[in-house]
Protein backbone atom coordinates (compact mmCIF):
# COMPACT_ATOMS: atom_id res chain seq x y z
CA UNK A 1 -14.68 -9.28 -25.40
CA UNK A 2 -12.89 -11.81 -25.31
CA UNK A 3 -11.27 -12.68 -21.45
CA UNK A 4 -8.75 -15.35 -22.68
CA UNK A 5 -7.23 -13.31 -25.17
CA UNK A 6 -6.96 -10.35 -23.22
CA UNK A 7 -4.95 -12.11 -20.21
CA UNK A 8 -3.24 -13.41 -22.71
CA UNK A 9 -1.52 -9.82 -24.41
CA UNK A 10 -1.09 -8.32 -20.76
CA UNK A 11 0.69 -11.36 -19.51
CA UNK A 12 2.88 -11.18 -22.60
CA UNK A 13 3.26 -7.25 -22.18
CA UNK A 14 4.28 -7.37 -18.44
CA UNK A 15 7.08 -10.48 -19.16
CA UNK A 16 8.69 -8.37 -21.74
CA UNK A 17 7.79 -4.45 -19.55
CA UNK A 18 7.26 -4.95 -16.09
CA UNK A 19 9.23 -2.91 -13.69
CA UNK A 20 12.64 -5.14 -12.02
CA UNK A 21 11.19 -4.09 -8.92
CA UNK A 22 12.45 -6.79 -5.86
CA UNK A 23 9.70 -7.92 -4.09
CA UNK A 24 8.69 -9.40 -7.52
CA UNK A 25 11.76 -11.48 -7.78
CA UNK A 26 10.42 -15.44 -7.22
CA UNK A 27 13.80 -15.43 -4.69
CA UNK A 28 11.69 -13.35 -2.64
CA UNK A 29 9.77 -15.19 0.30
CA UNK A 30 6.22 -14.22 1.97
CA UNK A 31 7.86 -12.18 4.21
CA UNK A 32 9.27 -9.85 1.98
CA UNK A 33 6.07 -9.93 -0.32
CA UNK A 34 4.09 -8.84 2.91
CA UNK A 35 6.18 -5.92 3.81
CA UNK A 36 5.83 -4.44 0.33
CA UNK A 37 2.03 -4.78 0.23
CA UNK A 38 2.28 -2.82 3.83
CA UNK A 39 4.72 0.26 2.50
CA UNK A 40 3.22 0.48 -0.74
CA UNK A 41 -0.58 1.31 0.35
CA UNK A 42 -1.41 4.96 -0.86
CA UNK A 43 2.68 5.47 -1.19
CA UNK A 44 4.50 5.66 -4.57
CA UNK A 45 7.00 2.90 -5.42
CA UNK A 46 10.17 4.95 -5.67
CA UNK A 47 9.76 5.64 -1.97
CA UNK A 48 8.89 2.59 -0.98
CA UNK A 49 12.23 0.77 -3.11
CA UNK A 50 14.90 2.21 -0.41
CA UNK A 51 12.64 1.45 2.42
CA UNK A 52 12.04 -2.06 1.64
CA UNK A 53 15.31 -2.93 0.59
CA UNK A 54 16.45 -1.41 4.27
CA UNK A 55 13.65 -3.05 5.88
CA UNK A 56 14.94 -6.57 4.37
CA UNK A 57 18.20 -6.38 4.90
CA UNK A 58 17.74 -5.39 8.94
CA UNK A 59 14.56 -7.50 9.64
CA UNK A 60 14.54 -10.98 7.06
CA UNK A 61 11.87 -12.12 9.09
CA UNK A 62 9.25 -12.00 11.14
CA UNK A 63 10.98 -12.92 14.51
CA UNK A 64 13.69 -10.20 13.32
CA UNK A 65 11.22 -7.57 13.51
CA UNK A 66 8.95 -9.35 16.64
CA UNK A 67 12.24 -8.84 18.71
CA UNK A 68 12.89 -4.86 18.90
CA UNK A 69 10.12 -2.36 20.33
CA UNK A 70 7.20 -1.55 18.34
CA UNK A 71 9.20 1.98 18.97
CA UNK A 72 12.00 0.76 16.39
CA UNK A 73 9.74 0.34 13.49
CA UNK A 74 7.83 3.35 13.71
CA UNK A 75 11.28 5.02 13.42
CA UNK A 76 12.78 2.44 10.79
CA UNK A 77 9.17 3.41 8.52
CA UNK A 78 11.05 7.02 7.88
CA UNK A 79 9.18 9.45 6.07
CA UNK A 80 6.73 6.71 4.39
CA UNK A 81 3.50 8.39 5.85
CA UNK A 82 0.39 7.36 7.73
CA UNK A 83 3.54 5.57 10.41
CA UNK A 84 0.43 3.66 11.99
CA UNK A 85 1.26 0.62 8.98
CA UNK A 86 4.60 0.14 10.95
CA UNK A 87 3.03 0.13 14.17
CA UNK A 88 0.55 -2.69 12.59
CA UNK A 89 3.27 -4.27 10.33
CA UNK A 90 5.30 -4.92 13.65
CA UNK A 91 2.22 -6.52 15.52
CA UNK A 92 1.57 -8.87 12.66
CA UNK A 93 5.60 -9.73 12.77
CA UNK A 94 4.78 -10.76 16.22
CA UNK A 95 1.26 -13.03 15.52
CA UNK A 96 3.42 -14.71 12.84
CA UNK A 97 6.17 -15.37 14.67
CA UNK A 98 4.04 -16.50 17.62
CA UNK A 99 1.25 -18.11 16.04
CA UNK A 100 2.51 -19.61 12.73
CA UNK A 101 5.88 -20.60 13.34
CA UNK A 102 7.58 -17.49 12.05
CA UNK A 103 5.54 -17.99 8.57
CA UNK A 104 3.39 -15.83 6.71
CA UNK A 105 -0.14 -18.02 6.75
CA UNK A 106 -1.10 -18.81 3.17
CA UNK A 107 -4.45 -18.63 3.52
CA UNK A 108 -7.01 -15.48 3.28
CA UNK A 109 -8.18 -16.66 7.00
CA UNK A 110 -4.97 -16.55 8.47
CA UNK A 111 -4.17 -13.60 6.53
CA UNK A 112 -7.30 -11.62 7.50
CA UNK A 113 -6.41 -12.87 11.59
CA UNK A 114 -3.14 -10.89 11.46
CA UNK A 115 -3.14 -7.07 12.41
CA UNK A 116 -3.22 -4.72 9.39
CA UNK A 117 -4.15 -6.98 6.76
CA UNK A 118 -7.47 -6.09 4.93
CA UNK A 119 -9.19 -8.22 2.36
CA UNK A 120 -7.22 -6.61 -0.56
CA UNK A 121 -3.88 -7.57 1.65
CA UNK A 122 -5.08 -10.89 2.16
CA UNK A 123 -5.63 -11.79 -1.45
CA UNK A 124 -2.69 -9.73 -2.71
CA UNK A 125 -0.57 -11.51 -0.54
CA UNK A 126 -2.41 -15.04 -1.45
CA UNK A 127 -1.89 -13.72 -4.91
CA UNK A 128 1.35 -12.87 -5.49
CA UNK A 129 3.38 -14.76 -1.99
CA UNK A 130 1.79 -18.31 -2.75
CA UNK A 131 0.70 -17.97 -6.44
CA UNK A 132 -3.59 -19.18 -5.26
CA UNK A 133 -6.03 -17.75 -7.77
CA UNK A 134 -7.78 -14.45 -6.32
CA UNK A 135 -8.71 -11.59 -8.05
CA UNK A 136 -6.50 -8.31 -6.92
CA UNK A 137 -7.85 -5.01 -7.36
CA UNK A 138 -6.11 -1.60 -6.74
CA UNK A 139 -6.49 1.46 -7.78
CA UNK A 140 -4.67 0.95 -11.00
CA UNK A 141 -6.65 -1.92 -11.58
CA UNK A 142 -9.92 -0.11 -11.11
CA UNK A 143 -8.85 2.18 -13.78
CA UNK A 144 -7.84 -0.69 -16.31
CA UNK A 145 -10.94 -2.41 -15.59
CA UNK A 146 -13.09 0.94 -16.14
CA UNK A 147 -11.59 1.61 -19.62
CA UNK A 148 -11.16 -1.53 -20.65
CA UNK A 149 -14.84 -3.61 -20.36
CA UNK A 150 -16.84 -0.34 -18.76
CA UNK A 151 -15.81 2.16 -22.06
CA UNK A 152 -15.40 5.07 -18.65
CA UNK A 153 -12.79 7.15 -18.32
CA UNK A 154 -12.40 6.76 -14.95
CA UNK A 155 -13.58 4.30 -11.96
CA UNK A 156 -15.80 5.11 -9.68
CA UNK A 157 -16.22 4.52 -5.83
CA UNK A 158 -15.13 1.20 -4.80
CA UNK A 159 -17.49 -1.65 -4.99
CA UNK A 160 -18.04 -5.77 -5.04
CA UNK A 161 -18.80 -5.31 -8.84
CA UNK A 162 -14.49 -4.66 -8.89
CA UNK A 163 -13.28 -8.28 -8.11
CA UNK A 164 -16.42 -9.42 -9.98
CA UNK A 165 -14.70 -7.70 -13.15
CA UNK A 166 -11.41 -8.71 -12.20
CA UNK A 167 -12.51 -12.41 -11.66
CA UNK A 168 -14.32 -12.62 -15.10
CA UNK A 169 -10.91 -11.35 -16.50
CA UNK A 170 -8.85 -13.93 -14.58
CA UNK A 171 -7.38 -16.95 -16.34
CA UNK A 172 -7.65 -20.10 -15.11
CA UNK A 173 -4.36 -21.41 -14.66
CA UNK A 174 -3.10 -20.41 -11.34
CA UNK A 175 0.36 -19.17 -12.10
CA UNK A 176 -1.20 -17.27 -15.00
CA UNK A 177 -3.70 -15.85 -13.01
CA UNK A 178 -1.08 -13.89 -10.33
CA UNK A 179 0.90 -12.59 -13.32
CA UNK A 180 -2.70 -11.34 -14.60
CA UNK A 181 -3.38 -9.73 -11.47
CA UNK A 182 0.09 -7.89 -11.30
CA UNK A 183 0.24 -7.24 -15.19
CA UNK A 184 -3.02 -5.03 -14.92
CA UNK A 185 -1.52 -3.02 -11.95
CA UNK A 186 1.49 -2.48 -13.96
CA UNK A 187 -0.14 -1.55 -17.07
CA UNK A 188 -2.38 1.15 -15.07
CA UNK A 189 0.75 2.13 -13.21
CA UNK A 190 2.57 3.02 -16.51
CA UNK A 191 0.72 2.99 -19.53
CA UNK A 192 -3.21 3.61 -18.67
CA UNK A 193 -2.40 6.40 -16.31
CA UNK A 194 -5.34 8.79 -14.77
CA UNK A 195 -3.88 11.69 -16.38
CA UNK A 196 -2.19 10.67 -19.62
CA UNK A 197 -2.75 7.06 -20.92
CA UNK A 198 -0.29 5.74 -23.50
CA UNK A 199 -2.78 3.90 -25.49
CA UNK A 200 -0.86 3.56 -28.52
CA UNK A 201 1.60 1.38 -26.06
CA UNK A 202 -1.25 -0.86 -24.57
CA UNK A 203 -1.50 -4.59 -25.06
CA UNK A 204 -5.04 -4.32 -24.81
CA UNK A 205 -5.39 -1.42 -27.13
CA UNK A 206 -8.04 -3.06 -29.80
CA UNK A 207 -10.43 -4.26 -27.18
CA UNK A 208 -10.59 -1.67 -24.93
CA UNK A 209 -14.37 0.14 -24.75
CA UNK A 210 -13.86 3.63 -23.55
CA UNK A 211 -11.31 4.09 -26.77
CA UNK A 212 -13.21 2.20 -29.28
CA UNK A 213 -15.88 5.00 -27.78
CA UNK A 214 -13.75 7.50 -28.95
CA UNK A 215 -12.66 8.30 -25.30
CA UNK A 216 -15.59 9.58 -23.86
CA UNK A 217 -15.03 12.23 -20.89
CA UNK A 218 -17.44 10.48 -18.82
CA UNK A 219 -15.39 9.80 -15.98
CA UNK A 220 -17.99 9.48 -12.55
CA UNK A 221 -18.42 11.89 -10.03
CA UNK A 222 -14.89 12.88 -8.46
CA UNK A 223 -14.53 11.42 -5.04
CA UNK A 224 -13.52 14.75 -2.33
CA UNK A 225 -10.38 16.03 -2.44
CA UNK A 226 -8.13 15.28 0.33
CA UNK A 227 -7.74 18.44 3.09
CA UNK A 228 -4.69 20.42 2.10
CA UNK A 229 -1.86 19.32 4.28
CA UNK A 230 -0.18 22.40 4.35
CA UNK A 231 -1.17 23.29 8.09
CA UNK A 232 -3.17 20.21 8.63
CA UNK A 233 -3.17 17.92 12.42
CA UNK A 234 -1.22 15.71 9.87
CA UNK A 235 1.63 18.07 9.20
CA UNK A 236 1.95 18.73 12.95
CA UNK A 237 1.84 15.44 13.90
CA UNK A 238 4.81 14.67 11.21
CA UNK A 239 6.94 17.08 13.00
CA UNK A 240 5.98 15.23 16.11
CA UNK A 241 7.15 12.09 14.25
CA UNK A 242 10.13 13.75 13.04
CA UNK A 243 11.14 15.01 16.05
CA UNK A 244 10.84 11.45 18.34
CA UNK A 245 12.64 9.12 15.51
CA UNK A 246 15.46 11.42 15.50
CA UNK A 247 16.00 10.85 19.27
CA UNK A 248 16.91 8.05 21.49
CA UNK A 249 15.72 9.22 24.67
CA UNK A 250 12.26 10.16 25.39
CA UNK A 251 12.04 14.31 25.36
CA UNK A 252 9.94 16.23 27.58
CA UNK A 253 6.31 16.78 26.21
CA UNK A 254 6.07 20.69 26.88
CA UNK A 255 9.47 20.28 24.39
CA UNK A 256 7.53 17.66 22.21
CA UNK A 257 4.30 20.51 21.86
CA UNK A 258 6.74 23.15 21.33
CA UNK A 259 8.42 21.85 18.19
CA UNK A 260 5.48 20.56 16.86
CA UNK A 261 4.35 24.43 16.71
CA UNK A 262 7.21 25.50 14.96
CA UNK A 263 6.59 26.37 11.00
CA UNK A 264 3.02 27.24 11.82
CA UNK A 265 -0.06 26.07 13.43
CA UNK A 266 -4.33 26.80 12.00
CA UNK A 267 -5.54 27.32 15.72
CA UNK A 268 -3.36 27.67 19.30
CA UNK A 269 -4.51 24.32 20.32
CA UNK A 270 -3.58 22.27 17.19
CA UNK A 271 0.00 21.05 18.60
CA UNK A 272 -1.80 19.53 21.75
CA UNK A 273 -4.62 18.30 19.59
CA UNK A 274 -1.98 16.39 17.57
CA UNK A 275 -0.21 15.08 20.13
CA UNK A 276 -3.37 13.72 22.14
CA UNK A 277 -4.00 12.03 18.62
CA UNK A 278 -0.41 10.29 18.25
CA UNK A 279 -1.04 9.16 21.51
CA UNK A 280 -4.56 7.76 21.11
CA UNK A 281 -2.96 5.91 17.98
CA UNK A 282 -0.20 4.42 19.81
CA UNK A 283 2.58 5.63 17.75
CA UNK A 284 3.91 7.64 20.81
CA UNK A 285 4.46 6.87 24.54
CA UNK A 286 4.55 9.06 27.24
CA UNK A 287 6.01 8.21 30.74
CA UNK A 288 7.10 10.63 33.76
CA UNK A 289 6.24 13.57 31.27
CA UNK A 290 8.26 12.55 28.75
CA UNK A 291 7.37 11.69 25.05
CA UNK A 292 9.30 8.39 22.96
CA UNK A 293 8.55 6.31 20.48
CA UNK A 294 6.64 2.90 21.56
């Protein structure tokens, strides 16, 4: 297999199919690159697209969003899911704007000091903010990588072995190596899809092992589903959410419990239970017996 070649097609692929998605745009500074990396873990692009482009427009940078409560960017993260990323997003607004001068560090160590950021953040943001050769490894990645030198149809659990792969697969050439990194989330985004890969639209088509295997159905063991979240704590503490951005004054907590109950609860004391964990997560104050937003 030959690495050079390979970076090569996909680079040429994602200049002439990449998505025109914003945060891409080389206008865009750290900042913005930053917030996308936050909104987009375990959430789908076309929700995160509105959201961003809000989220820019109100708060350009850091010290924009250091300035309001913690409170308004819970409520500004919508419907976007797992809320605790704004809750972190804001606290990192407030180490940069503190600590760095009101810009994103460029380095994985600075990066990694900041609330939130993880060592796939870190080097994503390295990546694709400041153009410095790391290897960047999603999910869609994972699955590239897993087809394309491992001939599976699937990845398996996580593991060091990823940014191994990716890092053999990396050109050398800085620039060239961040649009690597982004065209192979792309192409697993789009073309080499879990459920129905494109293959006869892939750049990499002719080297990839798991077709030139025939496509094998030897994906690994399947990881646990998620819990259902159809009556889950999760979907009663998203009416708890719901409820508290929608309002600008805090709202008594026997009020708070009640609504959360309302569509259905698995056990009398799951509203409580969810409440106790909002609290615990800091994503909701309460003061005098009344509920808000931090």
């Amino acid at each position: 297999m030959d690495a050079r070649q390979i970076s090569e097609a996909m680079n040429a692929w994602y200049a002439r199919a990449a998505r025109d998605l914003p945060w891409r745009s080389p206008d865009i500074d750290p900042w913005g690159v930053l917030v996308s990396e936050f909104m987009l873990q375990q959430t789908q692009v076309d929700r995160v697209l509105p959201r961003w482009l809000e989220w820019m427009e109100r708060w350009p940078r850091p010290s924009a969003l250091a300035a309001e409560e913690a409170g308004e960017a819970v409520r500004a993260w919508g419907r976007l899911g797992y809320p605790r990323r704004a809750l972190w997003l804001h606290r990192a607004a407030v180490e940069i704007a503190e600590r760095h001068g009101d810009r994103v560090p460029s380095d994985i160590d600075g990066l990694l000091a900041l609330t939130g950021i993880g060592p796939y953040t870190a080097r994503a943001v390295a990546a694709f903010a400041f153009g410095d050769r790391h290897p960047v490894v999603d999910t869609n990645t994972r699955r590239v990588i897993a087809r394309l030198v491992h001939g599976r149809a699937a990845a398996g659990m996580p593991s060091p072995r990823d940014l191994a792969d990716m890092e053999a697969l990396l050109p050398e050439d800085t620039r060239e190596a961040a649009v690597f990194n982004a065209a192979a989330m792309e192409l697993g985004a789009t073309v080499c899809t879990a459920r129905a890969p494109r293959c006869a639209e892939c750049p990499v088509a002719q080297w990839c092992e798991w077709r030139g295997a025939g496509y094998p159905d030897n994906a690994p063991q399947k990881r646990p589903r998620q819990a259902r979240f159809e009556g889950s704590d999760r979907q009663v503490r998203g009416r708890i959410m719901a409820l508290l951005r929608g309002a600008r004054d805090p709202i008594a907590v026997d009020e708070v419990i009640a609504a959360a109950g309302e569509g259905g609860v698995r056990d009398a004391a799951q509203p409580r239970r969810a409440y106790d964990s909002l609290i615990a997560d800091g994503l909701v104050v309460e003061f005098e017996g009344a509920a808000r937003l931090p």
